[in-house]
C-alpha atoms as a PDB file:
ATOM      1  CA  UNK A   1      95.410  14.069 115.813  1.00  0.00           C
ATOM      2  CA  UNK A   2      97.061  15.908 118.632  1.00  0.00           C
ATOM      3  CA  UNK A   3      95.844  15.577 122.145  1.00  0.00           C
ATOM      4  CA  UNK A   4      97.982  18.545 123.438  1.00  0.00           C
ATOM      5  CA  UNK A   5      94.945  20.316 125.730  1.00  0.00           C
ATOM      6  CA  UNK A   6      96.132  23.664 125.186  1.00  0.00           C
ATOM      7  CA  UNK A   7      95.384  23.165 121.416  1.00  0.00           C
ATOM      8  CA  UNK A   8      92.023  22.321 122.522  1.00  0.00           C
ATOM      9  CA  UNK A   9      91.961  25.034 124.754  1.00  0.00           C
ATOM     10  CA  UNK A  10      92.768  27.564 121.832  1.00  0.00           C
ATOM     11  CA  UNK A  11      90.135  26.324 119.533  1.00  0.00           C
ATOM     12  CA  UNK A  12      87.706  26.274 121.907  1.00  0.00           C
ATOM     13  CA  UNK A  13      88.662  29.895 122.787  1.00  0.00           C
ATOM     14  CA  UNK A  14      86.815  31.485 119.637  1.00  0.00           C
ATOM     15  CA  UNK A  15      84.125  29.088 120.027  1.00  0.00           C
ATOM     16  CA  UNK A  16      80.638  31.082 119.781  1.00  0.00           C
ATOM     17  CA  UNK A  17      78.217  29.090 122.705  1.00  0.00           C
ATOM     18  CA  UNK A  18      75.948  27.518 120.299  1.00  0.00           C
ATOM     19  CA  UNK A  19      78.545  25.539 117.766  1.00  0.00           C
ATOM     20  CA  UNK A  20      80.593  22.285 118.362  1.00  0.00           C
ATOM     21  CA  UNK A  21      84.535  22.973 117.610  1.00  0.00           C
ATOM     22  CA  UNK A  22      86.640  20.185 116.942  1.00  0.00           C
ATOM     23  CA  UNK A  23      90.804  20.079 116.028  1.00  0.00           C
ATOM     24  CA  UNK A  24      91.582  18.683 112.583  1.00  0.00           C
ATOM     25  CA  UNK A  25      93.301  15.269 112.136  1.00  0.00           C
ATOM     26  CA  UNK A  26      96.427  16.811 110.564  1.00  0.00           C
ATOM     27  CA  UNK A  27      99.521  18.853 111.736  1.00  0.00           C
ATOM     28  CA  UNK A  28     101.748  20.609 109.550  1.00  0.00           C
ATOM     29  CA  UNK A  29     105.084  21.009 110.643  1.00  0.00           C
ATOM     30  CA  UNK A  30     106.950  24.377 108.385  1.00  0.00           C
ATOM     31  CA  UNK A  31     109.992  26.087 109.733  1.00  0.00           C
ATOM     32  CA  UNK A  32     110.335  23.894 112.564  1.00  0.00           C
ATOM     33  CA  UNK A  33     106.564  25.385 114.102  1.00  0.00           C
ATOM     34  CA  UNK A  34     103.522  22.668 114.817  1.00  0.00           C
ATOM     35  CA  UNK A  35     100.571  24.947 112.657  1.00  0.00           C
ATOM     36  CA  UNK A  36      97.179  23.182 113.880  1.00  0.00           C
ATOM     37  CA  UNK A  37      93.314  23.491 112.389  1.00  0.00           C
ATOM     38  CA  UNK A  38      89.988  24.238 114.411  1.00  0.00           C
ATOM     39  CA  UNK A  39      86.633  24.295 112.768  1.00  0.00           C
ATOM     40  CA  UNK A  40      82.962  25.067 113.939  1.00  0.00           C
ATOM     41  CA  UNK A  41      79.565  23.950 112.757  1.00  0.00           C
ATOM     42  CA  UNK A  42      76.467  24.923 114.308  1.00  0.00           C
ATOM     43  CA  UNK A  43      73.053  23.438 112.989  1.00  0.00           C
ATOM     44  CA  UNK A  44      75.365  21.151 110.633  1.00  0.00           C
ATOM     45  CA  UNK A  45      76.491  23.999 108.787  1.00  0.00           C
ATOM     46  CA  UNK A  46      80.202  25.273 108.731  1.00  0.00           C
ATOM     47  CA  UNK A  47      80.562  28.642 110.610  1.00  0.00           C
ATOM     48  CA  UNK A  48      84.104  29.433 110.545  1.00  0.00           C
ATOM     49  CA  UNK A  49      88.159  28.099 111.359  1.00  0.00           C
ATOM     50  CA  UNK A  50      91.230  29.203 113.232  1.00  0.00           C
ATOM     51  CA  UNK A  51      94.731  28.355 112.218  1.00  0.00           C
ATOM     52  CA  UNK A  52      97.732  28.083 114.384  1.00  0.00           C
ATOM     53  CA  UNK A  53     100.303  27.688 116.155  1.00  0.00           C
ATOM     54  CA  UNK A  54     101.728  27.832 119.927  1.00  0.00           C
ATOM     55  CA  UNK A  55     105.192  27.767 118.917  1.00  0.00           C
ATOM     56  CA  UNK A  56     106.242  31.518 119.131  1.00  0.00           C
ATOM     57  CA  UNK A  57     107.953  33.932 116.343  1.00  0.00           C
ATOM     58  CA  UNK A  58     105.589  33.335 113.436  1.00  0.00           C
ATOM     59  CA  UNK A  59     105.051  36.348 111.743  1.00  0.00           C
ATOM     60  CA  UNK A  60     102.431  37.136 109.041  1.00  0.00           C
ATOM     61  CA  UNK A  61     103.684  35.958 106.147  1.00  0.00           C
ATOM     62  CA  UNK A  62     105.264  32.576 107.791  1.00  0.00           C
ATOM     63  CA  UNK A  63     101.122  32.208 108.336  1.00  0.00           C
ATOM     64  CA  UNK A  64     100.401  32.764 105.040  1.00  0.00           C
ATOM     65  CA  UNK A  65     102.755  29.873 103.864  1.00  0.00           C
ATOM     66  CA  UNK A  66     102.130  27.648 106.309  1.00  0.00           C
ATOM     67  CA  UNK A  67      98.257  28.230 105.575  1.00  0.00           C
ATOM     68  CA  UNK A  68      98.840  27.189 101.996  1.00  0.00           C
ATOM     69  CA  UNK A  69     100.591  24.318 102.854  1.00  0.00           C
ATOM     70  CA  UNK A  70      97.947  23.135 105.108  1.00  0.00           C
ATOM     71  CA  UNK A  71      95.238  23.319 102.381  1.00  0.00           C
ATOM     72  CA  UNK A  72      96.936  21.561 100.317  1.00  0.00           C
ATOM     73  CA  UNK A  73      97.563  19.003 102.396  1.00  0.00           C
ATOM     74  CA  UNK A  74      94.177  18.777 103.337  1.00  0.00           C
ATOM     75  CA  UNK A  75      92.861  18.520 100.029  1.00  0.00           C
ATOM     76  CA  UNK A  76      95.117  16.513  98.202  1.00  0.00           C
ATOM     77  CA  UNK A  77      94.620  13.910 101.053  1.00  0.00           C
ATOM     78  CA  UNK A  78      90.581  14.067 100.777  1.00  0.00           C
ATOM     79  CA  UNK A  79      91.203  13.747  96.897  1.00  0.00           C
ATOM     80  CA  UNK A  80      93.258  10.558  97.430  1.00  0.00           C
ATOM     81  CA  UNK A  81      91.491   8.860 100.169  1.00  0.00           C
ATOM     82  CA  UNK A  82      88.490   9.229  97.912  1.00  0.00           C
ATOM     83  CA  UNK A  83      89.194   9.308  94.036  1.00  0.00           C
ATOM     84  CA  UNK A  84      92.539   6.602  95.152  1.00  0.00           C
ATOM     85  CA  UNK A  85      90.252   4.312  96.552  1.00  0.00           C
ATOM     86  CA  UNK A  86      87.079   4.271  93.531  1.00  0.00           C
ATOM     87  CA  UNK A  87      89.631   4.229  91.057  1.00  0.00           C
ATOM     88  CA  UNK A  88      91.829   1.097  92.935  1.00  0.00           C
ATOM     89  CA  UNK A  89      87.922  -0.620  93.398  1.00  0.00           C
ATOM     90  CA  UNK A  90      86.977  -0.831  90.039  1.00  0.00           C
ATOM     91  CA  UNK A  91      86.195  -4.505  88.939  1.00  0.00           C
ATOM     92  CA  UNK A  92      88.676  -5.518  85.823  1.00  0.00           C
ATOM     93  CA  UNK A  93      87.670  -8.999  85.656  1.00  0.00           C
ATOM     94  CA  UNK A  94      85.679  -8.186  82.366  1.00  0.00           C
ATOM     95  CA  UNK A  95      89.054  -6.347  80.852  1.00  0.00           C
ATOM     96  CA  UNK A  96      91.269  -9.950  81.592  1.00  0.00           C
ATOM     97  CA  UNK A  97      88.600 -11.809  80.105  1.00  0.00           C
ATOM     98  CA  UNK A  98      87.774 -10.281  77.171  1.00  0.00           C
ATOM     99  CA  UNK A  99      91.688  -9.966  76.611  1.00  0.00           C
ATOM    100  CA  UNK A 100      92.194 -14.137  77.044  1.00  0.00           C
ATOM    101  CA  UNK A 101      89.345 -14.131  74.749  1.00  0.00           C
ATOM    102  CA  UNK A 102      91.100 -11.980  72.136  1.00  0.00           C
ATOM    103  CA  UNK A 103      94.465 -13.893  73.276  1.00  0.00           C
ATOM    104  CA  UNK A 104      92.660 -16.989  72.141  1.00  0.00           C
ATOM    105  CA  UNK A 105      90.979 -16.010  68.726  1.00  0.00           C
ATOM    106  CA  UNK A 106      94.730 -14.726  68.017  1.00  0.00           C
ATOM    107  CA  UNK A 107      95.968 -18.351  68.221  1.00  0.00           C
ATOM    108  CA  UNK A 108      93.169 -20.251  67.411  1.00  0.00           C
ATOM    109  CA  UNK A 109      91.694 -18.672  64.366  1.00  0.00           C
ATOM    110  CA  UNK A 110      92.789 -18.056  61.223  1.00  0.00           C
ATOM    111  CA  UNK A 111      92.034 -14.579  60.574  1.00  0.00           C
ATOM    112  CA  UNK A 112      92.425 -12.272  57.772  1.00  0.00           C
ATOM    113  CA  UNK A 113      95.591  -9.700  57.627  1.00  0.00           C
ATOM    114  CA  UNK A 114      93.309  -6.848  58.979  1.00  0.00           C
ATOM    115  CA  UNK A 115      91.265  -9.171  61.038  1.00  0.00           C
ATOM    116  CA  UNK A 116      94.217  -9.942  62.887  1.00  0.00           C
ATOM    117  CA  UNK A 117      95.336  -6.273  62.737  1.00  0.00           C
ATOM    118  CA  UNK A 118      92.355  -5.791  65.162  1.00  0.00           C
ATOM    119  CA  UNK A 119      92.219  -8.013  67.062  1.00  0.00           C
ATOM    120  CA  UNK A 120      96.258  -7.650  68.318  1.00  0.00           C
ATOM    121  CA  UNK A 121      94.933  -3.841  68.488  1.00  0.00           C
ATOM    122  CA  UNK A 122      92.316  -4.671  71.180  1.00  0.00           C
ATOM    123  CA  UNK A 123      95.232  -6.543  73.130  1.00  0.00           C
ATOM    124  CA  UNK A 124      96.724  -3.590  73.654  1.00  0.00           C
ATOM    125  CA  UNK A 125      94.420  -1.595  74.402  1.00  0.00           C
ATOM    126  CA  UNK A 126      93.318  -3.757  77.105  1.00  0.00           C
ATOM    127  CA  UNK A 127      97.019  -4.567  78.194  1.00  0.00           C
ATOM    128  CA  UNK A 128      97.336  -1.113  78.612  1.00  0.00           C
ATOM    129  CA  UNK A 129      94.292  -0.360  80.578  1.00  0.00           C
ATOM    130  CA  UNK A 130      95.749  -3.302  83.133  1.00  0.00           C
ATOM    131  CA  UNK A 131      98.745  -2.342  83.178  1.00  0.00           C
ATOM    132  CA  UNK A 132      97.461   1.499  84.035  1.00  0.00           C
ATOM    133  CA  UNK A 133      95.498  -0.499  87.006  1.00  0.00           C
ATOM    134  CA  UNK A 134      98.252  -2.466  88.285  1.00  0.00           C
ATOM    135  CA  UNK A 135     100.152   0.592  88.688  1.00  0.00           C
ATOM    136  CA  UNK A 136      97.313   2.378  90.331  1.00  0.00           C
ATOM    137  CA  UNK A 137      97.671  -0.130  92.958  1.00  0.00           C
ATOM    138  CA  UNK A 138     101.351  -0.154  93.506  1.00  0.00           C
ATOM    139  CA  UNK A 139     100.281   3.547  94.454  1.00  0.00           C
ATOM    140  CA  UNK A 140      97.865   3.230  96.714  1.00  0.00           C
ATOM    141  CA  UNK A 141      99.817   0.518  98.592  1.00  0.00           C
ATOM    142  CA  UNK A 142     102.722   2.647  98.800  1.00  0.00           C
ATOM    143  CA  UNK A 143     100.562   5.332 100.055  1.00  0.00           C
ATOM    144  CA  UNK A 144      98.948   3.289 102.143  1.00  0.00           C
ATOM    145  CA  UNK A 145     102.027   2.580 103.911  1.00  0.00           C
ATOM    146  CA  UNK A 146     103.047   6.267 104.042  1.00  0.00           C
ATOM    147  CA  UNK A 147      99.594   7.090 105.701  1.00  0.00           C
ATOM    148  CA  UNK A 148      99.648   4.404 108.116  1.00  0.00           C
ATOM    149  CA  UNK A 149     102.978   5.772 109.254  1.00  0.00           C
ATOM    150  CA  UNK A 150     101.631   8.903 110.234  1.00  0.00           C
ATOM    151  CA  UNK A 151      99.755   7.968 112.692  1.00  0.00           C
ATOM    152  CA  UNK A 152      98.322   8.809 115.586  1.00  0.00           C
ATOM    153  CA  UNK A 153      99.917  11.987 115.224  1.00  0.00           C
ATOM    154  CA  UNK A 154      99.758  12.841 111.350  1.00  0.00           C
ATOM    155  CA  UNK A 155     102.320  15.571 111.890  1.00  0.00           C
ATOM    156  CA  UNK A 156     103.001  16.452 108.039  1.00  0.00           C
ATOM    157  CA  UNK A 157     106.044  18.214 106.894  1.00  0.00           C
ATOM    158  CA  UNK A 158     106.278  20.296 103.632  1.00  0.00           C
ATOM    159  CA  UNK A 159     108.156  17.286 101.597  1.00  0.00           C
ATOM    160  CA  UNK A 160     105.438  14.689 103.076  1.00  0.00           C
ATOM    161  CA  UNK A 161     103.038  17.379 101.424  1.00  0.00           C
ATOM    162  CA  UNK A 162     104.936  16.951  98.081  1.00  0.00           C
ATOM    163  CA  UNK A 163     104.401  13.483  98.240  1.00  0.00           C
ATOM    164  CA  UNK A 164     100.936  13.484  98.671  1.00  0.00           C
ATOM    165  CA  UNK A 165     100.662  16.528  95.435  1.00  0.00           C
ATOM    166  CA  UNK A 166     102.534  13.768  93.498  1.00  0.00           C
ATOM    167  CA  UNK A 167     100.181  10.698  94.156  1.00  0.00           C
ATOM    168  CA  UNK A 168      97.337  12.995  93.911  1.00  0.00           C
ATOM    169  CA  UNK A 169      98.595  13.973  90.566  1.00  0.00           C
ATOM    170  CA  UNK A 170      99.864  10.534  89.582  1.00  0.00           C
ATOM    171  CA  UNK A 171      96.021   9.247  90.305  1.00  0.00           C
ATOM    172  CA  UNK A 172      94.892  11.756  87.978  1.00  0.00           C
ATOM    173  CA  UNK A 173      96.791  10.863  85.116  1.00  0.00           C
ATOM    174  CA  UNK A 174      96.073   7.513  85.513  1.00  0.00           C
ATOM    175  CA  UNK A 175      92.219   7.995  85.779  1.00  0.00           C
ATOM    176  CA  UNK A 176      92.089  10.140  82.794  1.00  0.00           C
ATOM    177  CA  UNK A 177      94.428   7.936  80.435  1.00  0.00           C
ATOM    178  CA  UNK A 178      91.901   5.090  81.210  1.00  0.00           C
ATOM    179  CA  UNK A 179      88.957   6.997  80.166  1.00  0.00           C
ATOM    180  CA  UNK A 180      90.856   7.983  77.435  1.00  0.00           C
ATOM    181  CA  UNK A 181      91.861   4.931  76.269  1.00  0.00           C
ATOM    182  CA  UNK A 182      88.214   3.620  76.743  1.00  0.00           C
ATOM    183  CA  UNK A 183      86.917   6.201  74.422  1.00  0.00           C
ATOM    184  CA  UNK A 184      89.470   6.118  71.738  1.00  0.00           C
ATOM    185  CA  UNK A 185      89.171   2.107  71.309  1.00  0.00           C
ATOM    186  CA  UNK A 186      84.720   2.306  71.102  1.00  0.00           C
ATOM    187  CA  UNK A 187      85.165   2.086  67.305  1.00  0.00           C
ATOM    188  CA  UNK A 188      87.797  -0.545  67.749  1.00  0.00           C
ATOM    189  CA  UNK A 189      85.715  -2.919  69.727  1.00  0.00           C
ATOM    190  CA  UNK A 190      82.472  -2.189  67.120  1.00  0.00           C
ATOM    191  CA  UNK A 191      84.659  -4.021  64.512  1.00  0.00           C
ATOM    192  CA  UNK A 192      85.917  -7.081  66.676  1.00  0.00           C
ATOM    193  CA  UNK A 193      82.309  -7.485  67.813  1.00  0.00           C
ATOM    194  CA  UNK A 194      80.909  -7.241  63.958  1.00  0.00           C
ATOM    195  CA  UNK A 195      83.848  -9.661  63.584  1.00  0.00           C
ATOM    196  CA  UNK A 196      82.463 -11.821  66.091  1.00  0.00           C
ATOM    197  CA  UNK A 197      78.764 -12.413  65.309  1.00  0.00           C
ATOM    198  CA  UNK A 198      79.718 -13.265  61.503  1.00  0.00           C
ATOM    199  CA  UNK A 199      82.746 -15.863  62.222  1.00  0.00           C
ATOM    200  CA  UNK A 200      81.411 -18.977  63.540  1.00  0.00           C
ATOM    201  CA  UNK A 201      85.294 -19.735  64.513  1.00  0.00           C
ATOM    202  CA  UNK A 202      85.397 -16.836  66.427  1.00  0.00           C
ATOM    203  CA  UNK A 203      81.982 -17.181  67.920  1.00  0.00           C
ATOM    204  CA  UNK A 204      82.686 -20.300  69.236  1.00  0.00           C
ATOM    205  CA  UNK A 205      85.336 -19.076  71.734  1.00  0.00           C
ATOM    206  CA  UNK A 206      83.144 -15.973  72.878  1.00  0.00           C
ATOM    207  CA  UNK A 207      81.212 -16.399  75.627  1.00  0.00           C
ATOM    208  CA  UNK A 208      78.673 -14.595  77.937  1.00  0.00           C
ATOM    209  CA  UNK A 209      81.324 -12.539  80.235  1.00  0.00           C
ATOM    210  CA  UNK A 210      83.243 -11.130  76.558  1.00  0.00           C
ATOM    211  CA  UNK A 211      79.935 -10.417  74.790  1.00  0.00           C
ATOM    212  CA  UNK A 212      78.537  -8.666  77.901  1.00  0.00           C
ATOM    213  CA  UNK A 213      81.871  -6.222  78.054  1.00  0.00           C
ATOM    214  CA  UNK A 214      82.333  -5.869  74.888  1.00  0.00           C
ATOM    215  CA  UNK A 215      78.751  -4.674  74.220  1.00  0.00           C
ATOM    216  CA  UNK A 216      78.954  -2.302  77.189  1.00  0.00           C
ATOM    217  CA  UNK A 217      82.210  -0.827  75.580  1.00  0.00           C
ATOM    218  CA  UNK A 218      80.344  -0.224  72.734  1.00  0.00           C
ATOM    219  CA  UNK A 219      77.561   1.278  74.161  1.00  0.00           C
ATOM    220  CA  UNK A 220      79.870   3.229  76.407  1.00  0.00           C
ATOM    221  CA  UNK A 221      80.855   6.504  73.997  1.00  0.00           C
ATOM    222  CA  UNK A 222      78.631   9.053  75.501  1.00  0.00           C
ATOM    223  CA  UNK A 223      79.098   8.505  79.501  1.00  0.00           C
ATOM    224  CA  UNK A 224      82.561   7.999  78.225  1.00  0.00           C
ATOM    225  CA  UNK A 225      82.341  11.425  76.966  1.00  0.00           C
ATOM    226  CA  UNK A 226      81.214  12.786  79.987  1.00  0.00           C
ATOM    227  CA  UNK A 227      83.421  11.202  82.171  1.00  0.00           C
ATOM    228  CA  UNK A 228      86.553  12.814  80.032  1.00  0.00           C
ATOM    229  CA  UNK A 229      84.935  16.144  80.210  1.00  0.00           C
ATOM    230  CA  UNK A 230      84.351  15.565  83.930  1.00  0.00           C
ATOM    231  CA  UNK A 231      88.276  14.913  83.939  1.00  0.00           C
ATOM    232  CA  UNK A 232      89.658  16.789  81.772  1.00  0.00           C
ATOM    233  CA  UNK A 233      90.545  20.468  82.333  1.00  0.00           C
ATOM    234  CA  UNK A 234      93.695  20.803  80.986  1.00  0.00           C
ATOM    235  CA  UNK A 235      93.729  22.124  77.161  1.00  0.00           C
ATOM    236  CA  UNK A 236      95.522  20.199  74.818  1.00  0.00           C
ATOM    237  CA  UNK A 237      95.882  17.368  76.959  1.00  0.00           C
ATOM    238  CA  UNK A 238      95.317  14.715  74.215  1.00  0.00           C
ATOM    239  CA  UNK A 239      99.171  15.415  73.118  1.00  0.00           C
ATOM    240  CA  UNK A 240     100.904  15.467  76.368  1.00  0.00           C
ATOM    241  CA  UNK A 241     103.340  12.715  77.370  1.00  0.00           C
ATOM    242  CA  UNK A 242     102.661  11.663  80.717  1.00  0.00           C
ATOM    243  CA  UNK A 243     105.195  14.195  82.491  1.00  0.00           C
ATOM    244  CA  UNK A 244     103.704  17.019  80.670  1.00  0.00           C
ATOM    245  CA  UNK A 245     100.373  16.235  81.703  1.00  0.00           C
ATOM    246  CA  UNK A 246     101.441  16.088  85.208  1.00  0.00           C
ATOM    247  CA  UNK A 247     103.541  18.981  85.311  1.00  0.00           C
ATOM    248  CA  UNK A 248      99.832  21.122  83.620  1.00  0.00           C
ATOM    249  CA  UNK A 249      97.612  19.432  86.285  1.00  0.00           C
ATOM    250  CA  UNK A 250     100.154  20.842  89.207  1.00  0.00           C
ATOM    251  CA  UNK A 251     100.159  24.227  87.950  1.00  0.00           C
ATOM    252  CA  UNK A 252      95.960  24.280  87.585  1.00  0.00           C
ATOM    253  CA  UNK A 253      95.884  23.064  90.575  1.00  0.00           C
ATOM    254  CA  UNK A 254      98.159  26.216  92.270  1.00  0.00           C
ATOM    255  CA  UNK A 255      96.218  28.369  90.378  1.00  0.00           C
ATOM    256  CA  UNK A 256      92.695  26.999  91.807  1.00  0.00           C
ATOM    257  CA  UNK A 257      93.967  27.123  95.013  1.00  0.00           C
ATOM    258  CA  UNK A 258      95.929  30.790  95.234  1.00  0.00           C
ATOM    259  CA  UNK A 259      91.783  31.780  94.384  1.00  0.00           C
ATOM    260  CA  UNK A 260      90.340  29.160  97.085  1.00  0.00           C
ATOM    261  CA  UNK A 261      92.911  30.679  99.771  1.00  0.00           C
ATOM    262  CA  UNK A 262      91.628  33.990  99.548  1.00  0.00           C
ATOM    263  CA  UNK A 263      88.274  33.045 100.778  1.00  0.00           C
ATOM    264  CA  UNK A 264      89.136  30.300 102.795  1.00  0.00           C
ATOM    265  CA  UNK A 265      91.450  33.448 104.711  1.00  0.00           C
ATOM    266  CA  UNK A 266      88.419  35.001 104.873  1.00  0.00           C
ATOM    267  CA  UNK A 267      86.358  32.323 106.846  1.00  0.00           C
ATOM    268  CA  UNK A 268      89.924  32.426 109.635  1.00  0.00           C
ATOM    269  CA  UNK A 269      88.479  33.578 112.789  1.00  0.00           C
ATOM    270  CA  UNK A 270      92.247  33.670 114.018  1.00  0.00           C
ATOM    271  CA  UNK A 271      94.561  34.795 112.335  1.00  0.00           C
ATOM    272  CA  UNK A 272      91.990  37.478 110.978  1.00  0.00           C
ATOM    273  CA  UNK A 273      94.592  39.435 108.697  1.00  0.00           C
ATOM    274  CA  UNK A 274      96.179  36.747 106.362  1.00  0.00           C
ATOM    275  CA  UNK A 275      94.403  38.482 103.038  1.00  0.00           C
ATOM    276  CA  UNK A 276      96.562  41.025 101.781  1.00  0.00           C
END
């Protein structure tokens, strides 16, 4: 956050007397111009914004730009700081153990042909889940790093903003080929726990921790469901490699936000001509 007084001093120009005003944390840097963000609230509600700069020669359409830019930087840092960090909490203890478990009946039993079939199928769909996570964190640490960098100032320049659209989308993928691969392996896991409760070989190496997740995974189909629809709103998804996906959730998201802009122009106390 800047503590330049004169970008105070501009935000608190269109101030009405009864609202609080306050500079956003970020800075965007575009065409060698600082572009900063004031907001008001009064009564906890949002009343209105200004977006600027004090650098001089900006003309209209240089706002415009740097407006978008700004957004998305905004948003796509919300998205990560939030949907980054639930994603990088979530407890896998019950995926490694269930997969030493299946690791273990593997090697220990003797199985039948399709038994086994099954069983080496629910290693990798676990493996695959982990591996998913352990990426997910290799990306948050990174960005983590990259974050920590910018401060105090969190000046962001357009390619710093490309970054943060390709962790965003990364995070994405990687939430929604989970949940994907969650849902797609329910009927999987019915079997190996049918297989379970009628081998006595196998039953002997399950314990507590396995039968509690894999019961849960089978019981799991319809908020599974829901979660997918929640994530998925890209059609024909299902058959996208994992560069197609993310080149289909960039362009939704450009179209979503070419829509937001309009109205969020509208809300701009200054400038108060950026909708064409």
């Amino acid at each position: 956050m800047t503590n330049d007084k004169r970008v105070q001093k501009f935000v608190k120009k269109y101030k009405k007397f009864y609202e609080r005003s306050w500079v956003g944390q970020q800075t965007l840097l575009y065409n060698g111009k600082k572009y900063y963000m004031g907001f008001y609230q009064a009564f906890k509600k949002d009343t209105g914004a200004v977006f600027f700069t004090l650098d001089s020669g900006a003309s209209k359409v240089e706002y415009r730009e740097a407006f978008e830019w700004f957004i998305i930087s905004i948003r796509r840092l919300a998205t990560i700081r939030d949907l980054g960090e639930e994603r990088r909490n979530i407890n896998m203890i019950g995926f490694k153990t269930t997969k030493n478990f299946l690791e273990s009946v593997v090697n220990e039993v003797r199985l039948s042909s399709e038994e086994h079939r099954l069983f080496q199928e629910g290693i990798k769909s676990i493996s695959e889940s982990l591996k998913l996570q352990d990426d997910l964190l290799k990306l948050m640490k990174n960005f983590d790093q990259f974050y920590n960098s910018k401060s105090p100032d969190h000046l962001y320049s357009t390619d710093d903003v490309q970054y943060l659209q390709r962790v965003n989308n990364e995070i994405d993928y990687i939430q929604y080929t989970q949940v994907k691969g969650f849902r797609d392996s329910i009927s999987l896991f019915k079997r190996i726990r049918d297989i379970a409760n009628n081998n006595s070989e196998v039953k002997k190496l399950t314990n507590h921790g396995v039968a509690t997740y894999i019961n849960e995974h089978c019981k799991g189909k319809e908020s599974i469901r829901k979660n997918l629809d929640d994530i998925t709103f890209i059609q024909g998804a299902d058959q996208m490699n994992k560069d197609e996906y993310i080149d289909a959730v960039q362009r939704e998201f450009v179209e979503r936000q070419k829509r937001l802009n309009i109205d969020l122009m509208k809300e701009l106390r200054f400038p108060n001509d950026l909708v064409l």
